[in-house]
Protein backbone atom coordinates (compact mmCIF):
# COMPACT_ATOMS: atom_id res chain seq x y z
CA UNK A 1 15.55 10.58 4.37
CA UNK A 2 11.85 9.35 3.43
CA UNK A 3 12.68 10.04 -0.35
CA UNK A 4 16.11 8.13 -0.46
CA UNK A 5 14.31 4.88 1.45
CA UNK A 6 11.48 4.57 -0.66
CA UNK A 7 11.94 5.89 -4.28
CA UNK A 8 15.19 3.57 -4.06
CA UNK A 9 14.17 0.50 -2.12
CA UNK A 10 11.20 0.95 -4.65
CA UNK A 11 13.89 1.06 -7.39
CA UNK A 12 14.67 -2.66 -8.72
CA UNK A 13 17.84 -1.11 -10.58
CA UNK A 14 17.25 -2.91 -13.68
CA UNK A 15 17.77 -1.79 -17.22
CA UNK A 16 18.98 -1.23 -20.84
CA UNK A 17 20.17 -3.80 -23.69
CA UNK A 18 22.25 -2.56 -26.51
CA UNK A 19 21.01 0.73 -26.89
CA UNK A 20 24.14 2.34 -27.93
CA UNK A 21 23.42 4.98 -30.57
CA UNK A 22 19.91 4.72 -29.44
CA UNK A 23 19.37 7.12 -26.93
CA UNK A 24 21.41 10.26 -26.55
CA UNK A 25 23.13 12.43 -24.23
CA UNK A 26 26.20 13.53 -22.15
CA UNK A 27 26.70 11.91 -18.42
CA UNK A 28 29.42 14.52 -17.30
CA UNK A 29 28.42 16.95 -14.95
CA UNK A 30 27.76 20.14 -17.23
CA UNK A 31 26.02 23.50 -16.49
CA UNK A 32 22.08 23.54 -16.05
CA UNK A 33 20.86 25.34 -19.33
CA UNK A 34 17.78 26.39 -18.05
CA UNK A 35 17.21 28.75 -15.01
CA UNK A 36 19.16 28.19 -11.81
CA UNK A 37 17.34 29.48 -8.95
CA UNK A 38 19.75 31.12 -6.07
CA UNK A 39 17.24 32.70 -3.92
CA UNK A 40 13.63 32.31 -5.14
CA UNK A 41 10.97 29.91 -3.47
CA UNK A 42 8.21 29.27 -2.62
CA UNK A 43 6.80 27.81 0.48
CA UNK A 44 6.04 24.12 0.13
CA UNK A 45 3.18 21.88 0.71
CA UNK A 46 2.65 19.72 3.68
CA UNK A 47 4.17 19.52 7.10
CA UNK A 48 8.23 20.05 6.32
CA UNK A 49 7.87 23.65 5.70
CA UNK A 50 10.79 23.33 3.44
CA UNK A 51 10.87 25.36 0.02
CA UNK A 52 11.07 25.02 -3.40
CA UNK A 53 12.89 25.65 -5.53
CA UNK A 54 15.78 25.41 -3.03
CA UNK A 55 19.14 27.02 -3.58
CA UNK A 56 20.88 26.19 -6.81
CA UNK A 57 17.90 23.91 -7.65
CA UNK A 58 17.31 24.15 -11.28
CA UNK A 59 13.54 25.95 -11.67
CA UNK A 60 11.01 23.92 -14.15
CA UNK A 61 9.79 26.54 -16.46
CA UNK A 62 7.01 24.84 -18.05
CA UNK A 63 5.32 22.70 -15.62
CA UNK A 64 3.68 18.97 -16.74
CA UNK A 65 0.60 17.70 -15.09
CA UNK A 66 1.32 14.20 -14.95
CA UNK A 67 -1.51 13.43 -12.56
CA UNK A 68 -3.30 10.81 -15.69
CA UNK A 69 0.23 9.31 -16.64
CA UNK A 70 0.95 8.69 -13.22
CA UNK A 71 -2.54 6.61 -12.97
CA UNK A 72 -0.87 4.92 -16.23
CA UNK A 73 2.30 4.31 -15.53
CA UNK A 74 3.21 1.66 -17.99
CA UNK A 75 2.00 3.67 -21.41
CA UNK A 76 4.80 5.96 -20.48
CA UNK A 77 7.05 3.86 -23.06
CA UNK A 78 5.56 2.41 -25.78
CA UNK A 79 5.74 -1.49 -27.03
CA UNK A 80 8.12 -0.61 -29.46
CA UNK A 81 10.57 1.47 -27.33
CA UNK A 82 10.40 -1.21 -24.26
CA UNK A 83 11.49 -3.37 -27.32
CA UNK A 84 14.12 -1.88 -28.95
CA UNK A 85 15.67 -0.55 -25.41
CA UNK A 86 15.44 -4.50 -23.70
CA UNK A 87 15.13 -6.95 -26.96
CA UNK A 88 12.32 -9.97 -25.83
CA UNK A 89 10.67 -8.19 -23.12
CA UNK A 90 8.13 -9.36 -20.67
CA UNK A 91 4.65 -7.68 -20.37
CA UNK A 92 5.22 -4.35 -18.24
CA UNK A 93 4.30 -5.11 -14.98
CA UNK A 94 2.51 -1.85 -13.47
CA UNK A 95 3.16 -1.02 -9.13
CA UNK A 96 0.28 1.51 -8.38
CA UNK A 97 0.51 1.85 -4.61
CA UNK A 98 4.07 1.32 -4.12
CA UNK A 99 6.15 2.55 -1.20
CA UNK A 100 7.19 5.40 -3.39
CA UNK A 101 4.46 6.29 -5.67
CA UNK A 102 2.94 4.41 -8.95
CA UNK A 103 5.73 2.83 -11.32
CA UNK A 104 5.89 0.66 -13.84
CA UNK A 105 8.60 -2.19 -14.30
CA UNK A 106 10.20 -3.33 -17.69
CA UNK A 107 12.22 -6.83 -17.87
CA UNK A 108 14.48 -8.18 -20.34
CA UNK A 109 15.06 -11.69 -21.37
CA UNK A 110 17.95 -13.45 -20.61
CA UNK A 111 18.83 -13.33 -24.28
CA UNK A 112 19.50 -9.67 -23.94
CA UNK A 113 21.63 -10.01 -20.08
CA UNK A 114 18.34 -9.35 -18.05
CA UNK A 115 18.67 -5.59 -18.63
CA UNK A 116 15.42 -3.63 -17.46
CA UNK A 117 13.60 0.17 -17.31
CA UNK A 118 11.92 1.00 -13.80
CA UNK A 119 9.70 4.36 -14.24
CA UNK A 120 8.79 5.47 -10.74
CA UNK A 121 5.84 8.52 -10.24
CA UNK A 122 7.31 9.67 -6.77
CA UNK A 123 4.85 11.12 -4.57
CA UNK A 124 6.51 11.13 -0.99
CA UNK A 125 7.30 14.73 0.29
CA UNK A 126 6.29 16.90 -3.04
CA UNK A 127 9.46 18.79 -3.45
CA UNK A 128 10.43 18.01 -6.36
CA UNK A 129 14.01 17.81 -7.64
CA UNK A 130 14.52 20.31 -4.34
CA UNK A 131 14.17 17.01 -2.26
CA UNK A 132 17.32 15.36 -4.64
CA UNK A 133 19.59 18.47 -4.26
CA UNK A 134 19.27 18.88 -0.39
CA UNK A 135 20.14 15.35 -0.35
CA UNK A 136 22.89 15.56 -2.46
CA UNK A 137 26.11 14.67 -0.09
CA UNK A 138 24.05 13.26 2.55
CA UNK A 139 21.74 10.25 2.36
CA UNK A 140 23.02 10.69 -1.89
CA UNK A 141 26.74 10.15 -1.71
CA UNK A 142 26.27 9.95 -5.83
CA UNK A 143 24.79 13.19 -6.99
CA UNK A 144 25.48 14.66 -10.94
CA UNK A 145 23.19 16.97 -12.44
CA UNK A 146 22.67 15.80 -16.77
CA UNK A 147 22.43 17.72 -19.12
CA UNK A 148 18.23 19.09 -19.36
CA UNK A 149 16.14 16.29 -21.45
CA UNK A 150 13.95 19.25 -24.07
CA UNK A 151 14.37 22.29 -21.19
CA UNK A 152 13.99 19.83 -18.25
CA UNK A 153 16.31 19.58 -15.10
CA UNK A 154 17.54 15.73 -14.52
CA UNK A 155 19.83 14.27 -11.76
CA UNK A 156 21.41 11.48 -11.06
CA UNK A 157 21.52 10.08 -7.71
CA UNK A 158 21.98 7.11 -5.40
CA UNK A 159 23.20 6.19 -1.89
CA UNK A 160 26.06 4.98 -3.75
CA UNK A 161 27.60 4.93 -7.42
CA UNK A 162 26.38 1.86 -9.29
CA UNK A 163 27.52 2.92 -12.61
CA UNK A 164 30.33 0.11 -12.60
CA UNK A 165 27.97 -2.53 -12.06
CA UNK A 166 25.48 -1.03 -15.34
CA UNK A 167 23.13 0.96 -12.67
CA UNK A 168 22.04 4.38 -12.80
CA UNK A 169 19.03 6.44 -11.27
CA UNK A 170 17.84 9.13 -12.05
CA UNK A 171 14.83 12.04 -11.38
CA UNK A 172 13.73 14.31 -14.41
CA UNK A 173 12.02 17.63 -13.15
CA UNK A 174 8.68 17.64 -14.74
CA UNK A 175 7.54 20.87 -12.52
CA UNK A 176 9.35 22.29 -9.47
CA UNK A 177 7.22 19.59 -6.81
CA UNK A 178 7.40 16.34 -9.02
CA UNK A 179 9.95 14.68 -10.62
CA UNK A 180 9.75 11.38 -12.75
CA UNK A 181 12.65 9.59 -11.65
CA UNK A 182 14.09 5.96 -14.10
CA UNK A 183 16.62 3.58 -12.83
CA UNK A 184 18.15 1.56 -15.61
CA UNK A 185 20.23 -1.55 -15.59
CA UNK A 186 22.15 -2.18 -18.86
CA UNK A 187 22.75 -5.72 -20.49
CA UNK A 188 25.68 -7.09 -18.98
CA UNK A 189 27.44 -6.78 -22.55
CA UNK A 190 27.35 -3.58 -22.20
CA UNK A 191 28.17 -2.48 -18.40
CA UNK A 192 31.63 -0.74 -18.53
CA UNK A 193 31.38 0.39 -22.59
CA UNK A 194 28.42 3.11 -21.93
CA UNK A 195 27.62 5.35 -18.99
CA UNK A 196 24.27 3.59 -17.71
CA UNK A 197 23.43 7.37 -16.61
CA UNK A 198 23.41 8.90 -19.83
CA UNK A 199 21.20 5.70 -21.08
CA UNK A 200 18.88 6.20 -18.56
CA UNK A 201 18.86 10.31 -19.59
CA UNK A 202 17.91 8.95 -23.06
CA UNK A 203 14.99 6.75 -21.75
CA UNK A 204 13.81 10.11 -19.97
CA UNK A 205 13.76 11.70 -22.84
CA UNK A 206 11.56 8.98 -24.19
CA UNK A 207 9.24 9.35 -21.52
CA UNK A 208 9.06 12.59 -21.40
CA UNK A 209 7.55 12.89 -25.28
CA UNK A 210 5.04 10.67 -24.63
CA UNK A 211 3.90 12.32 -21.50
CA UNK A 212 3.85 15.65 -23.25
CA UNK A 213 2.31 14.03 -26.49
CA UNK A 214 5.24 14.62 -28.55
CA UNK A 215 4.56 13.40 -32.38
């Protein structure tokens, strides 16, 4: 699948010092809170012809434009976040024609195990989190749907489960054809004593009140 080669070859699967207590939320697969949509779609753009919202694909209920953050990918977390999440942390280093869309990269020092925050803008087949779901089983042998960051459908997914090794992807819903997906890796301290998906649900959630202008 197009999606699954590029949004995770684009992925450098690196994030997350010791955030614990920082960032919230529940990894275990839990019921979608907001709308689940069994038969509605809508016929998509572009030459697959497939729909969204597909088939037990969570519906986005209050769309996001995030055509200007995606042209800014790196003010998507603030100084001060990208600090407290990674500890001494490089300059962001911004990807705006990458294989999968624009992204933005956050390192950690050593200091802090070389954890790091990878915000991806995917803009490959315009599906949404349909394009995840469908997926899920196939080219995703790791698929859990989160808990919803403020309302908002999230999934994580991979073509395998990295969680062991402090790895965890994931693709918030911002409107039923785009997603913002994150793939975390945690400081090594850390892999094995916090779900690395459920820090990466809290760095959505992050990015997700700046991009809506949260105060």
């Amino acid at each position: 699948m197009k999606r699954a080669a590029a949004v995770l070859a684009g992925a450098v699967f690196l994030v997350l010092a010791g955030c614990s207590g920082a960032v919230p939320g529940n990894a275990e697969p839990v019921a979608q809170a907001g709308s689940v949509v069994e038969s509605r779609s809508v016929a998509a753009d572009g030459p697959s012809g497939r729909q969204v919202s597909g088939k037990g694909v969570p519906k986005v209920e209050h769309p996001i434009d995030i055509g200007r953050p995606s042209r800014m990918p790196c003010a998507v977390l603030t100084a001060q976040q990208a600090s407290e999440l990674l500890g001494g942390v490089a300059p962001p280093k911004p990807y705006l024609d990458g294989a999968a869309g624009p992204s933005c990269y956050w390192g950690g020092d050593a200091a802090h195990g070389n954890a790091s925050v990878e915000v991806i803008f995917p803009d490959i087949d315009k599906l949404g989190l349909t394009s995840v779901y469908q997926a899920a089983g196939g080219a995703y042998r790791f698929f859990r749907p989160l808990d919803p960051v403020n309302g908002y459908p999230i999934a994580a997914y991979s073509v395998r489960d990295n969680r062991s090794a402090g790895e965890c992807h994931v693709a918030l819903g911002v409107s039923d054809r785009q997603t913002v997906d994150l793939s975390v890796r945690q400081d090594r301290k850390n892999v094995g004593k916090k779900d690395p998906c459920d820090s990466a649900r809290g760095i959505a959630e992050m990015v997700l009140s700046n991009i809506r202008g949260d105060t």
